[in-house]
C-alpha atoms as a PDB file:
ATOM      1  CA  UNK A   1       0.839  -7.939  -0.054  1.00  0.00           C
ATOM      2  CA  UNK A   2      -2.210  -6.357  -0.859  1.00  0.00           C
ATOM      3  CA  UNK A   3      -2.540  -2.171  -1.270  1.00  0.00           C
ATOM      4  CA  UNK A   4      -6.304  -0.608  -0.891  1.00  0.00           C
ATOM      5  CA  UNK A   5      -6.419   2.105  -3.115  1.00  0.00           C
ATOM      6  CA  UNK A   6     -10.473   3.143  -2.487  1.00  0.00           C
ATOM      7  CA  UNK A   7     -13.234   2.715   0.047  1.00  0.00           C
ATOM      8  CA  UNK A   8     -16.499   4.115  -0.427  1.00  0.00           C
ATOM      9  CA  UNK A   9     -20.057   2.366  -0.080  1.00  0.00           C
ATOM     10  CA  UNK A  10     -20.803   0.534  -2.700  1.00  0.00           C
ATOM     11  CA  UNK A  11     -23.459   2.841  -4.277  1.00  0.00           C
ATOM     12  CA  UNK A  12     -20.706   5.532  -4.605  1.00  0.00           C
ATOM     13  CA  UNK A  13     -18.044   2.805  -5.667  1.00  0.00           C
ATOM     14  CA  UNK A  14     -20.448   2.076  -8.647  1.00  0.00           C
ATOM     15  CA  UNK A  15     -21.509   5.473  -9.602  1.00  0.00           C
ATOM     16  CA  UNK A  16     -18.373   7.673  -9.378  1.00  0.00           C
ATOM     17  CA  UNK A  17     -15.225   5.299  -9.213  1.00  0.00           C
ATOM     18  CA  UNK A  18     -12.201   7.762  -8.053  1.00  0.00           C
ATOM     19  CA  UNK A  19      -9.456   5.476  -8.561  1.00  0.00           C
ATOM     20  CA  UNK A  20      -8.133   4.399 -12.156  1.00  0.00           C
ATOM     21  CA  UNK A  21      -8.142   1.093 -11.130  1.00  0.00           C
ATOM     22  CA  UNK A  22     -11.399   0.570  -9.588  1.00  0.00           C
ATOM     23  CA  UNK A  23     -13.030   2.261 -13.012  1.00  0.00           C
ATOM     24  CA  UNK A  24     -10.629  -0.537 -15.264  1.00  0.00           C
ATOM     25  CA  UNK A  25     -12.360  -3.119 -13.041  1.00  0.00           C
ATOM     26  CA  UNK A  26     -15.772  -1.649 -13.294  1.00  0.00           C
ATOM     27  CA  UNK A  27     -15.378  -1.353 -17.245  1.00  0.00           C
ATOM     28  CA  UNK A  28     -13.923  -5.160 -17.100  1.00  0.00           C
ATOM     29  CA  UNK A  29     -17.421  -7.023 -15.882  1.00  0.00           C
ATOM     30  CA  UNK A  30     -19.499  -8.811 -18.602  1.00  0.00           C
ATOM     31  CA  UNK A  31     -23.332  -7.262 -18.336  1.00  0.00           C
ATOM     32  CA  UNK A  32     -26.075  -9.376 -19.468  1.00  0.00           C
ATOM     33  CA  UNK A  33     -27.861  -6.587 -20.846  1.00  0.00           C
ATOM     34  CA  UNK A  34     -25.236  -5.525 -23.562  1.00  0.00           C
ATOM     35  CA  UNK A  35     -25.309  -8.365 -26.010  1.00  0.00           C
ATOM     36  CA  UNK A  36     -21.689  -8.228 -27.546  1.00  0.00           C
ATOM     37  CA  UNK A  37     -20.952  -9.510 -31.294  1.00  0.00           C
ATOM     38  CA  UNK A  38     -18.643 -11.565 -31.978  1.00  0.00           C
ATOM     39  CA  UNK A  39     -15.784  -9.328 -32.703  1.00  0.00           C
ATOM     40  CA  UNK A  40     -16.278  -7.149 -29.607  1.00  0.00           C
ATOM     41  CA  UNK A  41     -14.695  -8.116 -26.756  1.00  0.00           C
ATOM     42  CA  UNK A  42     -14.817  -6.968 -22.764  1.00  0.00           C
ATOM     43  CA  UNK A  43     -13.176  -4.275 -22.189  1.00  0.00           C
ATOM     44  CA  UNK A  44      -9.257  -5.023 -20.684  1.00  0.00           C
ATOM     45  CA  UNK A  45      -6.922  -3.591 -18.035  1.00  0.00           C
ATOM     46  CA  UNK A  46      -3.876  -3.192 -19.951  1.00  0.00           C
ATOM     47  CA  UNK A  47      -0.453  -4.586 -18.491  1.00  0.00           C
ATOM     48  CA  UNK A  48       1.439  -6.936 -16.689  1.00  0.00           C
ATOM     49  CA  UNK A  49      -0.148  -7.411 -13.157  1.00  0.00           C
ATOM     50  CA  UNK A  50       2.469  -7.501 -11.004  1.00  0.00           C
ATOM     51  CA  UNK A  51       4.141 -10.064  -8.991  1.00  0.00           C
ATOM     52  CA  UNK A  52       3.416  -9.506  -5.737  1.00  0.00           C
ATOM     53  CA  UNK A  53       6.775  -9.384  -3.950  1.00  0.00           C
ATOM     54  CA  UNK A  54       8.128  -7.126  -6.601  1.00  0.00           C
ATOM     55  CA  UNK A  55       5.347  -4.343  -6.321  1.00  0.00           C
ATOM     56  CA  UNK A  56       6.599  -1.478  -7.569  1.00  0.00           C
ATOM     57  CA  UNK A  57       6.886   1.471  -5.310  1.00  0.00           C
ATOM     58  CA  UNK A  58       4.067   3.997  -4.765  1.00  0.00           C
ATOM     59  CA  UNK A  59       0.580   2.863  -6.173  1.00  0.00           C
ATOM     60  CA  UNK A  60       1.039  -0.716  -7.336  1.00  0.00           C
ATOM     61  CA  UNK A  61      -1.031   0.030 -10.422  1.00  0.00           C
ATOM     62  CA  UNK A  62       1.224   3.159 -11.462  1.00  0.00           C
ATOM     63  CA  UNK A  63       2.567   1.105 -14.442  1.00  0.00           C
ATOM     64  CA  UNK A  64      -0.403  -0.183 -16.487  1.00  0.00           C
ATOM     65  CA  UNK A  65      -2.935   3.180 -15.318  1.00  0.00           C
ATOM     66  CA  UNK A  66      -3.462   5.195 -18.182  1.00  0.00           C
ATOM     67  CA  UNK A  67      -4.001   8.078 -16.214  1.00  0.00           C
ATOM     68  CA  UNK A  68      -1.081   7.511 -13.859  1.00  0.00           C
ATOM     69  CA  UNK A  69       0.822  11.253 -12.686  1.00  0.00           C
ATOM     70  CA  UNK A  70       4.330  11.315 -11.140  1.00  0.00           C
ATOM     71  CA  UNK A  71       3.136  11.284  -7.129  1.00  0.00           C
ATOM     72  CA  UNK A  72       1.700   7.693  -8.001  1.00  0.00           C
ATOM     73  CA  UNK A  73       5.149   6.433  -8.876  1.00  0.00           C
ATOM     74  CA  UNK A  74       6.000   7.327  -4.837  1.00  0.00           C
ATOM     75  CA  UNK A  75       3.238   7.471  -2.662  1.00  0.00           C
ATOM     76  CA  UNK A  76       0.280   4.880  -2.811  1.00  0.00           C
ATOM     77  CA  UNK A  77      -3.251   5.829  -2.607  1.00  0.00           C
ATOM     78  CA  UNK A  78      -4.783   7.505   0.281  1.00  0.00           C
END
């Protein structure tokens, strides 16, 4: 089961990421133009991802979303 939790064009989607999760995944890509040393690492989405029969209710990523608020624990994204 897969939950969609933001559509925009993919200007928007790049520049102002609404969703938690969509920012995490942003943050997560390797960039060519920022050399890393050797003791920095890409940045991580923290967590368990879930297994997909046992989503939990409300926004799947309500668990591991460091900016998570009650209303994600029961209704998924709009």
């Amino acid at each position: 089961m897969r939950q969609m939790v933001e559509e925009a064009d993919v200007i928007r989607i790049f520049e102002t990421p609404l969703h938690p999760y969509t920012a995490g995944l942003l943050q997560s890509i390797p960039r060519i133009d920022q050399r890393k040393t050797a003791k920095e690492r890409l940045r991580e989405i923290k967590g368990v991802v879930p297994i997909p029969s046992r989503l939990p209710p409300g926004c799947a990523f309500h668990p591991r979303c460091p900016e998570s608020w009650r209303s994600a624990r029961a209704t998924p994204p709009s």
